[in-house]
PDBML (XML) file of the C-alpha atoms, coordinates in Angstrom:
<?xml version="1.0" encoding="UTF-8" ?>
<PDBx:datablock datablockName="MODEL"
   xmlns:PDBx="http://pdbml.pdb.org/schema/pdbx-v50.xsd"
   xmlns:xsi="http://www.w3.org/2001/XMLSchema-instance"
   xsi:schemaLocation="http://pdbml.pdb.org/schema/pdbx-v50.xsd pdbx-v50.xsd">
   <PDBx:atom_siteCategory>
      <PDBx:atom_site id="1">
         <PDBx:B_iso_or_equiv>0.00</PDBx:B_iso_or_equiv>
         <PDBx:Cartn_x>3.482</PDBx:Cartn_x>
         <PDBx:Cartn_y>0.796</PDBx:Cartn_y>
         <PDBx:Cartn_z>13.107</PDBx:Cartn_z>
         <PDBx:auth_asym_id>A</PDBx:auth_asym_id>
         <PDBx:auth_atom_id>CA</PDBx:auth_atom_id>
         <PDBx:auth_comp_id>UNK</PDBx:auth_comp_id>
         <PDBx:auth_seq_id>1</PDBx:auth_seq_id>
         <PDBx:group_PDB>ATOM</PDBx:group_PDB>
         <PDBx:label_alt_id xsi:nil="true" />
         <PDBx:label_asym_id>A</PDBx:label_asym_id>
         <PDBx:label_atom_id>CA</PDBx:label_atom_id>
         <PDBx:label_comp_id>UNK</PDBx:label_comp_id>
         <PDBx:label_entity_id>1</PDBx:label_entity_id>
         <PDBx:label_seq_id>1</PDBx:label_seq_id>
         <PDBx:occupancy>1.00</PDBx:occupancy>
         <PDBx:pdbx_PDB_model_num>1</PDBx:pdbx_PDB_model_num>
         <PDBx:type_symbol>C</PDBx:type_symbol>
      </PDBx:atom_site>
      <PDBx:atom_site id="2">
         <PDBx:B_iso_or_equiv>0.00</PDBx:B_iso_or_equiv>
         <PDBx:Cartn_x>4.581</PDBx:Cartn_x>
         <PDBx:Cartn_y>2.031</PDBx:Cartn_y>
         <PDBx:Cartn_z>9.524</PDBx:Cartn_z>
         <PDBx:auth_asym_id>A</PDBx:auth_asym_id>
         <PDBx:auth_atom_id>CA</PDBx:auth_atom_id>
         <PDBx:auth_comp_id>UNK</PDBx:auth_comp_id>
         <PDBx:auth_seq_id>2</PDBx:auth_seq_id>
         <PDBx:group_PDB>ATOM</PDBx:group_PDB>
         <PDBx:label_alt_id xsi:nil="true" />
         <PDBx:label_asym_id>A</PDBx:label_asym_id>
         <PDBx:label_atom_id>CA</PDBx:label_atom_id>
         <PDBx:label_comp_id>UNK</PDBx:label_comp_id>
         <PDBx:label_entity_id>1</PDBx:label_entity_id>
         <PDBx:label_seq_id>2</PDBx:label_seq_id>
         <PDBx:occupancy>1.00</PDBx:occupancy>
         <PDBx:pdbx_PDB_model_num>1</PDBx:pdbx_PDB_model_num>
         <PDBx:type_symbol>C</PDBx:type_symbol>
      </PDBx:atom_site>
      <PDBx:atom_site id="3">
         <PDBx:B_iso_or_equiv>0.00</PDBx:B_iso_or_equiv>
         <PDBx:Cartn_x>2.777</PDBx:Cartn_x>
         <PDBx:Cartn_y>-1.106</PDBx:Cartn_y>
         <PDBx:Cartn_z>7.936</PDBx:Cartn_z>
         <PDBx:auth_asym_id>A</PDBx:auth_asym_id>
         <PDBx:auth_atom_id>CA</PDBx:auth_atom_id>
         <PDBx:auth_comp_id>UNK</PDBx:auth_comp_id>
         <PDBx:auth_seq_id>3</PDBx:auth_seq_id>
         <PDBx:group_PDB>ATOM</PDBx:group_PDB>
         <PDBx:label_alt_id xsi:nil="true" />
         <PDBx:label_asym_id>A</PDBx:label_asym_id>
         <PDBx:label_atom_id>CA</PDBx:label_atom_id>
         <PDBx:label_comp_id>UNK</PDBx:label_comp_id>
         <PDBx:label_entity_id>1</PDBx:label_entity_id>
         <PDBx:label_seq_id>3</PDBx:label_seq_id>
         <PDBx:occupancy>1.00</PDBx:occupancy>
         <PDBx:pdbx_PDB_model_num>1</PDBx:pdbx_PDB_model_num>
         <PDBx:type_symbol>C</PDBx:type_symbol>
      </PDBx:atom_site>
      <PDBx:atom_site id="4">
         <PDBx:B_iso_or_equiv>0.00</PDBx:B_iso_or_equiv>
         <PDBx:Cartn_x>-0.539</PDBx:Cartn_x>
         <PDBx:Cartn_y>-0.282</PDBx:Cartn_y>
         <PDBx:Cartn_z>9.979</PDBx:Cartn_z>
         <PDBx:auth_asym_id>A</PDBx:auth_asym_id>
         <PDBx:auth_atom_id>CA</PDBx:auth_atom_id>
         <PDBx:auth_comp_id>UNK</PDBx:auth_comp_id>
         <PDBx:auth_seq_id>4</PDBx:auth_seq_id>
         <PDBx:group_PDB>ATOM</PDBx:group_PDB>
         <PDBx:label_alt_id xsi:nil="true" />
         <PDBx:label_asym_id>A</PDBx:label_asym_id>
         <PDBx:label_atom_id>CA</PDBx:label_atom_id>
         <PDBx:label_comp_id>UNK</PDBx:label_comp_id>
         <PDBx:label_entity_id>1</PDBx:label_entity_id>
         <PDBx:label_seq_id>4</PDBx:label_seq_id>
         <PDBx:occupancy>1.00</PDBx:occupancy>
         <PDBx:pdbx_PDB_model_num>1</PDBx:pdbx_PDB_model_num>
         <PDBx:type_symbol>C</PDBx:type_symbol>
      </PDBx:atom_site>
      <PDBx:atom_site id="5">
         <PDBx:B_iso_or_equiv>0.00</PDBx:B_iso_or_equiv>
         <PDBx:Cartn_x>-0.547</PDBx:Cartn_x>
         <PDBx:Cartn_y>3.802</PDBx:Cartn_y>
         <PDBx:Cartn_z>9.589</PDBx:Cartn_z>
         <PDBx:auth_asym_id>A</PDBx:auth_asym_id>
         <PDBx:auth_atom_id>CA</PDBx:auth_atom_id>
         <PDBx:auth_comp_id>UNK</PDBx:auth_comp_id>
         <PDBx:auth_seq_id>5</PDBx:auth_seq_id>
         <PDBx:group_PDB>ATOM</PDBx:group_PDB>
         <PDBx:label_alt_id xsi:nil="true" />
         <PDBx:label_asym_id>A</PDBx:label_asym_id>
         <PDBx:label_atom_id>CA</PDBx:label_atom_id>
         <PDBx:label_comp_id>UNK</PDBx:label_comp_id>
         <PDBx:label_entity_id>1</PDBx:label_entity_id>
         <PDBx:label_seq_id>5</PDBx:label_seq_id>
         <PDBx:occupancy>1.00</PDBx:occupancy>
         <PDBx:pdbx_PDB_model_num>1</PDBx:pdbx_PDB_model_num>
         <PDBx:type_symbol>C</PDBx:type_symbol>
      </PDBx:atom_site>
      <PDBx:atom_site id="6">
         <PDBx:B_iso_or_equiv>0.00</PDBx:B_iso_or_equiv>
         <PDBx:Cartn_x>-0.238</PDBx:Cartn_x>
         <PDBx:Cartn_y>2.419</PDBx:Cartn_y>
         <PDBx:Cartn_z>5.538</PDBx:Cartn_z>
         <PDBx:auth_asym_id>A</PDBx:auth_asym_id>
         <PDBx:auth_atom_id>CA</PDBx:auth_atom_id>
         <PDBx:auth_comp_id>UNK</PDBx:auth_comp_id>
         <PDBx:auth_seq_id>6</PDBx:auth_seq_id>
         <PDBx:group_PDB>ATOM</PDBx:group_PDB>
         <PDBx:label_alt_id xsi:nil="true" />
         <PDBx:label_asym_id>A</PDBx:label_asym_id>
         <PDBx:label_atom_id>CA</PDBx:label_atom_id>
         <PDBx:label_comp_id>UNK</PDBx:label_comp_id>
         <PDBx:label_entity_id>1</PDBx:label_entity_id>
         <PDBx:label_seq_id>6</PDBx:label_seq_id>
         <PDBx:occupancy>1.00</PDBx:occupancy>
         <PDBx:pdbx_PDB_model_num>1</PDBx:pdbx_PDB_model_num>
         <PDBx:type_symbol>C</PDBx:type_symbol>
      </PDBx:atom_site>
      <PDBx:atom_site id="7">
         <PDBx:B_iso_or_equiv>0.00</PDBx:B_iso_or_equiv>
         <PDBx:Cartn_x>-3.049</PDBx:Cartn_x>
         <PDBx:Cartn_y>-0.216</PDBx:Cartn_y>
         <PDBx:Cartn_z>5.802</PDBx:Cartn_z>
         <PDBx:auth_asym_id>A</PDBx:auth_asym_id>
         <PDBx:auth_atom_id>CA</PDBx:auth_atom_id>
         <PDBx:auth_comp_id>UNK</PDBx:auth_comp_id>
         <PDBx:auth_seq_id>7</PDBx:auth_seq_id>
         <PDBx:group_PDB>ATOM</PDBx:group_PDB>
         <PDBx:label_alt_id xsi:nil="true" />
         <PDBx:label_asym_id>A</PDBx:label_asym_id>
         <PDBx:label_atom_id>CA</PDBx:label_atom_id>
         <PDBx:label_comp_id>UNK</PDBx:label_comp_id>
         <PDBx:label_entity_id>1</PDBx:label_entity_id>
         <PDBx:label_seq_id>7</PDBx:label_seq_id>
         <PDBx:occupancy>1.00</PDBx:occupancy>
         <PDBx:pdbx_PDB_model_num>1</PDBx:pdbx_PDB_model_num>
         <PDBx:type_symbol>C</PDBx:type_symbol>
      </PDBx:atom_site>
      <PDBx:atom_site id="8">
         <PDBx:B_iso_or_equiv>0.00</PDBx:B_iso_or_equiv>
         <PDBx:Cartn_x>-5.532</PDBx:Cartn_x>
         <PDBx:Cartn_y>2.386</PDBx:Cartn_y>
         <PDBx:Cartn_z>8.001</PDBx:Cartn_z>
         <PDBx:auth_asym_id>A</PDBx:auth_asym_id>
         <PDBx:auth_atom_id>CA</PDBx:auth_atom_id>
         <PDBx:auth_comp_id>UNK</PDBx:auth_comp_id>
         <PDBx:auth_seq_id>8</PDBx:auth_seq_id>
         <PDBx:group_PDB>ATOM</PDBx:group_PDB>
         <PDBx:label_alt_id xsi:nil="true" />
         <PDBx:label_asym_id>A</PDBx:label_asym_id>
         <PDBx:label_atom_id>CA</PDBx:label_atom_id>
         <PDBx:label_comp_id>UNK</PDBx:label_comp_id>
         <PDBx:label_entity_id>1</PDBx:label_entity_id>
         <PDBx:label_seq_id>8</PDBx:label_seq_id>
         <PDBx:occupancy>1.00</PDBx:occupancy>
         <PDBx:pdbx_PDB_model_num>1</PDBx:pdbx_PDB_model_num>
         <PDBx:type_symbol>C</PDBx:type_symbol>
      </PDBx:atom_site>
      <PDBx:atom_site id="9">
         <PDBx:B_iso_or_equiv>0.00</PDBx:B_iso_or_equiv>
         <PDBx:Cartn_x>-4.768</PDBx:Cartn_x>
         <PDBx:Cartn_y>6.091</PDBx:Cartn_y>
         <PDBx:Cartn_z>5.799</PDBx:Cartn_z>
         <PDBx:auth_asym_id>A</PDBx:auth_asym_id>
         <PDBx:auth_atom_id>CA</PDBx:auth_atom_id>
         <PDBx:auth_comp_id>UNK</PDBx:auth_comp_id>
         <PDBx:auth_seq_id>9</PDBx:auth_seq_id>
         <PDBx:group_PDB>ATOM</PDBx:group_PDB>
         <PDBx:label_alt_id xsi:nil="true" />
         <PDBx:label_asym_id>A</PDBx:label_asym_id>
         <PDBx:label_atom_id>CA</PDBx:label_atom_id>
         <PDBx:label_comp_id>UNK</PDBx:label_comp_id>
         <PDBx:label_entity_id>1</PDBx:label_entity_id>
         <PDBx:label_seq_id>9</PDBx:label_seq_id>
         <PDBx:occupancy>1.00</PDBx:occupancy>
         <PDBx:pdbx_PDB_model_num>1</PDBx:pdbx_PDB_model_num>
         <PDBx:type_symbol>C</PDBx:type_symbol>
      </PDBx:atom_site>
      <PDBx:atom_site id="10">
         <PDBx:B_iso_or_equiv>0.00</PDBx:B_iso_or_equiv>
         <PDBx:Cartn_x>-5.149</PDBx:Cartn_x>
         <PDBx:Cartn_y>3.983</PDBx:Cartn_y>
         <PDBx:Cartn_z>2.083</PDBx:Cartn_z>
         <PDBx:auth_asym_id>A</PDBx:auth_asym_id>
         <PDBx:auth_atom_id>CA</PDBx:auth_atom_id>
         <PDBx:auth_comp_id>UNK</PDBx:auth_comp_id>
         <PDBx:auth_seq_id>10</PDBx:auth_seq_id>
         <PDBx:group_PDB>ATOM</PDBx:group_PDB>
         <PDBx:label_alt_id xsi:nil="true" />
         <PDBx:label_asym_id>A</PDBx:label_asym_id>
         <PDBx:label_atom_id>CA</PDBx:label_atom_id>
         <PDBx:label_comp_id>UNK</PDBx:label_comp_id>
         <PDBx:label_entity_id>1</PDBx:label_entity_id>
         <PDBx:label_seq_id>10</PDBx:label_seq_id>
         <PDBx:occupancy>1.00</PDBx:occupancy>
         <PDBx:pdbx_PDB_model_num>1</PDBx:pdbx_PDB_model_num>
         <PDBx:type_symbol>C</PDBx:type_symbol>
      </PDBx:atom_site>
      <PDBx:atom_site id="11">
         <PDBx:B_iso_or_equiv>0.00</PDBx:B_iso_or_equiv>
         <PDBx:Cartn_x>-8.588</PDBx:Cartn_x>
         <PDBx:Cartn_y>5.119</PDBx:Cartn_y>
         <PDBx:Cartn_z>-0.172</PDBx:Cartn_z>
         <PDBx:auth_asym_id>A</PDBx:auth_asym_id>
         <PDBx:auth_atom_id>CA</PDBx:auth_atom_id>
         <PDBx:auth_comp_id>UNK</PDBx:auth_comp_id>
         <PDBx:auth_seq_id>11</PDBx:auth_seq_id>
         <PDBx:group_PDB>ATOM</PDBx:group_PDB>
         <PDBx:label_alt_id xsi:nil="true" />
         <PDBx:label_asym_id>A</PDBx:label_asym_id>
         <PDBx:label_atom_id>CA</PDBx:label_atom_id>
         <PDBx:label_comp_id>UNK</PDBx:label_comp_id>
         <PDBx:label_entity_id>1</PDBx:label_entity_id>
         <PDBx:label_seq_id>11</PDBx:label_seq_id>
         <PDBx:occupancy>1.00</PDBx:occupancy>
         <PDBx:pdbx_PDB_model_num>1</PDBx:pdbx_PDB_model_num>
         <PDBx:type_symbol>C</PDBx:type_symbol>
      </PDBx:atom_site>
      <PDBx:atom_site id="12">
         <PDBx:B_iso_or_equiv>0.00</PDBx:B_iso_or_equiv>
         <PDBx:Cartn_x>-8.581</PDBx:Cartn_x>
         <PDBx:Cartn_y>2.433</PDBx:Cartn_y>
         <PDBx:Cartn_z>-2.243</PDBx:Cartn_z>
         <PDBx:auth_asym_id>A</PDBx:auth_asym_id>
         <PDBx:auth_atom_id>CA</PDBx:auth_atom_id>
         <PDBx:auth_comp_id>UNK</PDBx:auth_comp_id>
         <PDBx:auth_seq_id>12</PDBx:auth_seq_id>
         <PDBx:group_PDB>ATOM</PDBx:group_PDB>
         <PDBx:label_alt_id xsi:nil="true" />
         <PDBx:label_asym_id>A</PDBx:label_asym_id>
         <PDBx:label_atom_id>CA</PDBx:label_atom_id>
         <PDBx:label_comp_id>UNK</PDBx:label_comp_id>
         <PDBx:label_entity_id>1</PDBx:label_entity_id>
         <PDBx:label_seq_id>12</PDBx:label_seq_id>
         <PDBx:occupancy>1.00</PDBx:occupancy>
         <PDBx:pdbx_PDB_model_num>1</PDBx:pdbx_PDB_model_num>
         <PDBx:type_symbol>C</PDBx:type_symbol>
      </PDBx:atom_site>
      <PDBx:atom_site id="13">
         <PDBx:B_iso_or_equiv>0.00</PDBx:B_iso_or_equiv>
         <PDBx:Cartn_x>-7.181</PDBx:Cartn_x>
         <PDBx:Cartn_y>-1.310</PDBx:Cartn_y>
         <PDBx:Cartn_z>-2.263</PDBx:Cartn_z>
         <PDBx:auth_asym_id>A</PDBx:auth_asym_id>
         <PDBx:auth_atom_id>CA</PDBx:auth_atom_id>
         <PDBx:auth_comp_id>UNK</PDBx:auth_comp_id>
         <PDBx:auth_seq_id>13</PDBx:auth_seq_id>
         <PDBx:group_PDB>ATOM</PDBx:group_PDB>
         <PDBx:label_alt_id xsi:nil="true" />
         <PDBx:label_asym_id>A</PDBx:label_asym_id>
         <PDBx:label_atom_id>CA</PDBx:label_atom_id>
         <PDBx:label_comp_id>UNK</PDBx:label_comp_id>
         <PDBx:label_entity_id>1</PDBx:label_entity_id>
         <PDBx:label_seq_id>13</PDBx:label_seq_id>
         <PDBx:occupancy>1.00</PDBx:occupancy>
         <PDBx:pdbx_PDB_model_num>1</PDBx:pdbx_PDB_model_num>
         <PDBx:type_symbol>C</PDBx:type_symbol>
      </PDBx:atom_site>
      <PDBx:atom_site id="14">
         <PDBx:B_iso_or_equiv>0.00</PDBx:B_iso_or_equiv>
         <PDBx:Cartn_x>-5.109</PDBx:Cartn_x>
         <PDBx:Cartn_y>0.054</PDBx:Cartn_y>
         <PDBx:Cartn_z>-5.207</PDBx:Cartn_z>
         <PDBx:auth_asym_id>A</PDBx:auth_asym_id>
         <PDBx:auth_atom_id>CA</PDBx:auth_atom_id>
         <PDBx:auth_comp_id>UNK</PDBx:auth_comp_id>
         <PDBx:auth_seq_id>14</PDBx:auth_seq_id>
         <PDBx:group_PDB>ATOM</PDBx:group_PDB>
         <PDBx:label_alt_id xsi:nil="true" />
         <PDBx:label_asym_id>A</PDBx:label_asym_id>
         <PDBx:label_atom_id>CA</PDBx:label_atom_id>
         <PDBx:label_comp_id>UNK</PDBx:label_comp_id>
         <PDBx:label_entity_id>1</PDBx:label_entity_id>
         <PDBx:label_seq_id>14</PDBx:label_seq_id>
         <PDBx:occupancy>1.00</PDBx:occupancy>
         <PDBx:pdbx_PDB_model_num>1</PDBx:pdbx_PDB_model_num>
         <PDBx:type_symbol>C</PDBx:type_symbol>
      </PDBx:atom_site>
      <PDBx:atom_site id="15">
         <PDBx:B_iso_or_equiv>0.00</PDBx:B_iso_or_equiv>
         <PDBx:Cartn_x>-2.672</PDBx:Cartn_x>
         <PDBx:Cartn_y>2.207</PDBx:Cartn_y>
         <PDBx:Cartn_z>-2.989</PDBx:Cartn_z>
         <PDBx:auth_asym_id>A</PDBx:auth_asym_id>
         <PDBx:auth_atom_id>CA</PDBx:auth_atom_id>
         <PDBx:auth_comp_id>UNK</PDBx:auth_comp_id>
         <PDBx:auth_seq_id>15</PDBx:auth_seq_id>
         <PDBx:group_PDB>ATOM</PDBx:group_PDB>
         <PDBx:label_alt_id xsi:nil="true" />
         <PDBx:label_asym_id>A</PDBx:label_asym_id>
         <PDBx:label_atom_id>CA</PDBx:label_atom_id>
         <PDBx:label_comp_id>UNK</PDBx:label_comp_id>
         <PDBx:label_entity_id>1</PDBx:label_entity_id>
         <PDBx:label_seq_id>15</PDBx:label_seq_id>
         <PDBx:occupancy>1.00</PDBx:occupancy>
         <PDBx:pdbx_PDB_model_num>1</PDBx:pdbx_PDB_model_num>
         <PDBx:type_symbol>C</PDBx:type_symbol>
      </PDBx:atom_site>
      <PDBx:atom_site id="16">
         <PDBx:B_iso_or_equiv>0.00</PDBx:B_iso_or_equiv>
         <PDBx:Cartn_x>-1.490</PDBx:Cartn_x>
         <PDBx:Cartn_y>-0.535</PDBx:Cartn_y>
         <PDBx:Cartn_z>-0.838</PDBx:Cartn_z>
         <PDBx:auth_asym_id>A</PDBx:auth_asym_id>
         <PDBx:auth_atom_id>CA</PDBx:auth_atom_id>
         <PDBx:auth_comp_id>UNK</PDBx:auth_comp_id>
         <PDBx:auth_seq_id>16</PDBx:auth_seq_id>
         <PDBx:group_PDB>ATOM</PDBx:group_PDB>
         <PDBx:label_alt_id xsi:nil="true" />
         <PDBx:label_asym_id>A</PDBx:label_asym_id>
         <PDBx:label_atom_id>CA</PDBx:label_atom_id>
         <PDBx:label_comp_id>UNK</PDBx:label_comp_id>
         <PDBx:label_entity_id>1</PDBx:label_entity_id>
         <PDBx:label_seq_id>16</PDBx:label_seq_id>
         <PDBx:occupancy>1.00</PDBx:occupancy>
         <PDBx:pdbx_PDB_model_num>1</PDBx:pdbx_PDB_model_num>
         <PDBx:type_symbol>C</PDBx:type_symbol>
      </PDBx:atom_site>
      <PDBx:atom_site id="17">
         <PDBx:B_iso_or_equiv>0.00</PDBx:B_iso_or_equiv>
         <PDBx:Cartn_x>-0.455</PDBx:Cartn_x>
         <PDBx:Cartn_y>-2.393</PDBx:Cartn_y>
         <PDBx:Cartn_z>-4.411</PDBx:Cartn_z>
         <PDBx:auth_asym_id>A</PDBx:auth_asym_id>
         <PDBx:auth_atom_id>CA</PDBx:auth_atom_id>
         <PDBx:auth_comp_id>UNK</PDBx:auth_comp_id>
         <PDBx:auth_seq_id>17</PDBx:auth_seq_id>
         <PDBx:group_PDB>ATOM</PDBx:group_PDB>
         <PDBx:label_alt_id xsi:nil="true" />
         <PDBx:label_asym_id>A</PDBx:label_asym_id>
         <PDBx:label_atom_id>CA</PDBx:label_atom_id>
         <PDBx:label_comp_id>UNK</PDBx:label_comp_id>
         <PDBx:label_entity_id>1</PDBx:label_entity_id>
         <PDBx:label_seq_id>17</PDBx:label_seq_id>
         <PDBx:occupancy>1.00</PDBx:occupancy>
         <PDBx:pdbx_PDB_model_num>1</PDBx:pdbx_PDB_model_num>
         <PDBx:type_symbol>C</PDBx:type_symbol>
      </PDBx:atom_site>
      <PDBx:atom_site id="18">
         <PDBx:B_iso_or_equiv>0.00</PDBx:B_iso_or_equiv>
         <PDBx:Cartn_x>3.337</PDBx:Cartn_x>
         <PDBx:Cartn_y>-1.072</PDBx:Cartn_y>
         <PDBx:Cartn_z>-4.510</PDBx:Cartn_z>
         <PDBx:auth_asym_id>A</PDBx:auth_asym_id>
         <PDBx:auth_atom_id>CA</PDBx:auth_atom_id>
         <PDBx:auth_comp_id>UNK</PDBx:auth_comp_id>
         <PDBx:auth_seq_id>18</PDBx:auth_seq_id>
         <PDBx:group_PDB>ATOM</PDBx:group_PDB>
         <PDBx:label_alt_id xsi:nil="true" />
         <PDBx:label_asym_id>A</PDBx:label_asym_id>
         <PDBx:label_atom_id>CA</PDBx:label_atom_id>
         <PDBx:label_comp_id>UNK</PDBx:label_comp_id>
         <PDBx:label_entity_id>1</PDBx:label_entity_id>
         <PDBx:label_seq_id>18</PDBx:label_seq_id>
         <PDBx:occupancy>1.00</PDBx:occupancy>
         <PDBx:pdbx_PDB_model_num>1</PDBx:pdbx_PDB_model_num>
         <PDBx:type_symbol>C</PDBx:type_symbol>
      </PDBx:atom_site>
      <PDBx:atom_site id="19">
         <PDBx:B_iso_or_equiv>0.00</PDBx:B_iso_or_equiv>
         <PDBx:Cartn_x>7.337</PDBx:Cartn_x>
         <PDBx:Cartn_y>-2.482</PDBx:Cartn_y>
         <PDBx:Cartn_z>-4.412</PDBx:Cartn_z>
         <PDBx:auth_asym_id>A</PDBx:auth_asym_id>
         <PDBx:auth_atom_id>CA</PDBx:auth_atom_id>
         <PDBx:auth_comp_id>UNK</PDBx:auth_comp_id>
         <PDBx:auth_seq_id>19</PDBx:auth_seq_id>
         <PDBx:group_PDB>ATOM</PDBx:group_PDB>
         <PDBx:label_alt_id xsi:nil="true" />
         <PDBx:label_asym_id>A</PDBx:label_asym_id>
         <PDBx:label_atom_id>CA</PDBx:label_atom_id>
         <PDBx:label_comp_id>UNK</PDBx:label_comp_id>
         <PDBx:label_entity_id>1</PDBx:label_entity_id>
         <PDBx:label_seq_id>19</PDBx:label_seq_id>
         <PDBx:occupancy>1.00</PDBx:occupancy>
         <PDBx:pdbx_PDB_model_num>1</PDBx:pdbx_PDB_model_num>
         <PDBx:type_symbol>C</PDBx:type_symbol>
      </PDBx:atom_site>
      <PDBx:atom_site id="20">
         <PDBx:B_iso_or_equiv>0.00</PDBx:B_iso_or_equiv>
         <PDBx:Cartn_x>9.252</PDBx:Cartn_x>
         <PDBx:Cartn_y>-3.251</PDBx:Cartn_y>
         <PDBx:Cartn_z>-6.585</PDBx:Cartn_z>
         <PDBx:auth_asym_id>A</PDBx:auth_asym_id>
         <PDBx:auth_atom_id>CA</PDBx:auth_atom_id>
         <PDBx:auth_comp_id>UNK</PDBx:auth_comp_id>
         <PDBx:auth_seq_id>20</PDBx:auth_seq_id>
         <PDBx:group_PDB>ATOM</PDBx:group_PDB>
         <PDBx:label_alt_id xsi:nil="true" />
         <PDBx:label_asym_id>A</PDBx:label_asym_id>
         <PDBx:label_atom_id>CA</PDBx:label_atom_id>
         <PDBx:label_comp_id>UNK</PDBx:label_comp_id>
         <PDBx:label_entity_id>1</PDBx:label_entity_id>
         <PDBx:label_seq_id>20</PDBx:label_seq_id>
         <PDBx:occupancy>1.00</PDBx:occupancy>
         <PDBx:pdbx_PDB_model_num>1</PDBx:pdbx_PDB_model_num>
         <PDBx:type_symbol>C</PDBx:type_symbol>
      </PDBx:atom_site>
      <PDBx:atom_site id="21">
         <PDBx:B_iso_or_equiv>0.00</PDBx:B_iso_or_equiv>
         <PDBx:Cartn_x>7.324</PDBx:Cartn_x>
         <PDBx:Cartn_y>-6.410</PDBx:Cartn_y>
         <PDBx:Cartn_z>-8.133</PDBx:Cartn_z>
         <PDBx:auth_asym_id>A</PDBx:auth_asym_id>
         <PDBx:auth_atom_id>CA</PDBx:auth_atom_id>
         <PDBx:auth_comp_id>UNK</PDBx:auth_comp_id>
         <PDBx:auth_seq_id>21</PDBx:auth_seq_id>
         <PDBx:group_PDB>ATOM</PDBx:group_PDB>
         <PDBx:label_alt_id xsi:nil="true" />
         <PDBx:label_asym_id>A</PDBx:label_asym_id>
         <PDBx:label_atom_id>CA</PDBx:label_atom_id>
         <PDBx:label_comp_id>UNK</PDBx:label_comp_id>
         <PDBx:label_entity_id>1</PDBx:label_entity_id>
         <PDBx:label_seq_id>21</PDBx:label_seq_id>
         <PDBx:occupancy>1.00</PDBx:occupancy>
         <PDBx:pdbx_PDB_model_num>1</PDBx:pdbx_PDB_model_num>
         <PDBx:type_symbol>C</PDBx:type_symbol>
      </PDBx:atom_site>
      <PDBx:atom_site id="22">
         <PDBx:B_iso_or_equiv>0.00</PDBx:B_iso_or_equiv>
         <PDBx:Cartn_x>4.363</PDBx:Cartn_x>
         <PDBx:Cartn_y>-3.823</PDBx:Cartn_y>
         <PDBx:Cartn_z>-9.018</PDBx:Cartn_z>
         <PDBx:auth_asym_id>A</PDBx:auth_asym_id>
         <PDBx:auth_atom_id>CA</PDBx:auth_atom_id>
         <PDBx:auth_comp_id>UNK</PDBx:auth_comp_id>
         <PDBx:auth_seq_id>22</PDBx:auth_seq_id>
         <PDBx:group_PDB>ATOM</PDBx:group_PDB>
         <PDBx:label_alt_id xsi:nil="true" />
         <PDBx:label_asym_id>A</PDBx:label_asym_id>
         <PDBx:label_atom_id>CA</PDBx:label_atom_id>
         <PDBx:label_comp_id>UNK</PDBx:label_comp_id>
         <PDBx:label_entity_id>1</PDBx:label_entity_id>
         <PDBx:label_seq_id>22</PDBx:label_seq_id>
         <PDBx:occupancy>1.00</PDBx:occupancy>
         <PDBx:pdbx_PDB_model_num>1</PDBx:pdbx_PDB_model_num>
         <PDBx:type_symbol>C</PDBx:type_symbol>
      </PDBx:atom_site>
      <PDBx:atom_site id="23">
         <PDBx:B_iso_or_equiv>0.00</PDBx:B_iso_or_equiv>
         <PDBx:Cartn_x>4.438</PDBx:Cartn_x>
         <PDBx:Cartn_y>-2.519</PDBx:Cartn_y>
         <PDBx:Cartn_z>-12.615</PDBx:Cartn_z>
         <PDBx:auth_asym_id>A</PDBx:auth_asym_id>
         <PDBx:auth_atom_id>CA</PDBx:auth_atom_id>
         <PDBx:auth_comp_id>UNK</PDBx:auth_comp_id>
         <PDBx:auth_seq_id>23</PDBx:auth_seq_id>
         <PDBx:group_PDB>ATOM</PDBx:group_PDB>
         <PDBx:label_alt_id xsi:nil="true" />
         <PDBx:label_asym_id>A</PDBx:label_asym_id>
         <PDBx:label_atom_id>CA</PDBx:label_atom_id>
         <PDBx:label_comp_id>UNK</PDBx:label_comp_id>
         <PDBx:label_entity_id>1</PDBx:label_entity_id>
         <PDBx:label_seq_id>23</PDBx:label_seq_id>
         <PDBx:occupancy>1.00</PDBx:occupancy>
         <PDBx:pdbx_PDB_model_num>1</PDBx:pdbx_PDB_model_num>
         <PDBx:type_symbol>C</PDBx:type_symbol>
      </PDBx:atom_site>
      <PDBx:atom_site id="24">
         <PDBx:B_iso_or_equiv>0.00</PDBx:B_iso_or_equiv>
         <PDBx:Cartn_x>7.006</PDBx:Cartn_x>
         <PDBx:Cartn_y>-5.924</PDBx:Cartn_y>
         <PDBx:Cartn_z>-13.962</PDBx:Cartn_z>
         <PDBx:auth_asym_id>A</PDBx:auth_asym_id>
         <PDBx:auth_atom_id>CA</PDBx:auth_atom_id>
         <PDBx:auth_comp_id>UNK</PDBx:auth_comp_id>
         <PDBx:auth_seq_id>24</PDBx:auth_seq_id>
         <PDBx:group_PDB>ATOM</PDBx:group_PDB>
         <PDBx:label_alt_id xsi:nil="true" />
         <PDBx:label_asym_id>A</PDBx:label_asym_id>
         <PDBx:label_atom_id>CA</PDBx:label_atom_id>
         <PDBx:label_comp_id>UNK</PDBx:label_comp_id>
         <PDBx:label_entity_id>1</PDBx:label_entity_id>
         <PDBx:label_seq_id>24</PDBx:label_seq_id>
         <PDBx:occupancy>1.00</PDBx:occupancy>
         <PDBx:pdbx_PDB_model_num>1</PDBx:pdbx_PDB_model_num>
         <PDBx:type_symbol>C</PDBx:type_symbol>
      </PDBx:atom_site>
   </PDBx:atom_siteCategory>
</PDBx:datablock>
């Protein structure tokens, strides 16, 4: 349910981009 509530309240394509491979 987390992943979904994340996928359905993002803006932009951009806020789903995170972890710990983003910004490497």
């Amino acid at each position: 349910w987390r992943t979904v509530k994340q996928l359905a309240e993002a803006k932009a394509p951009e806020e789903l981009f995170t972890g710990q491979w983003q910004n490497r």
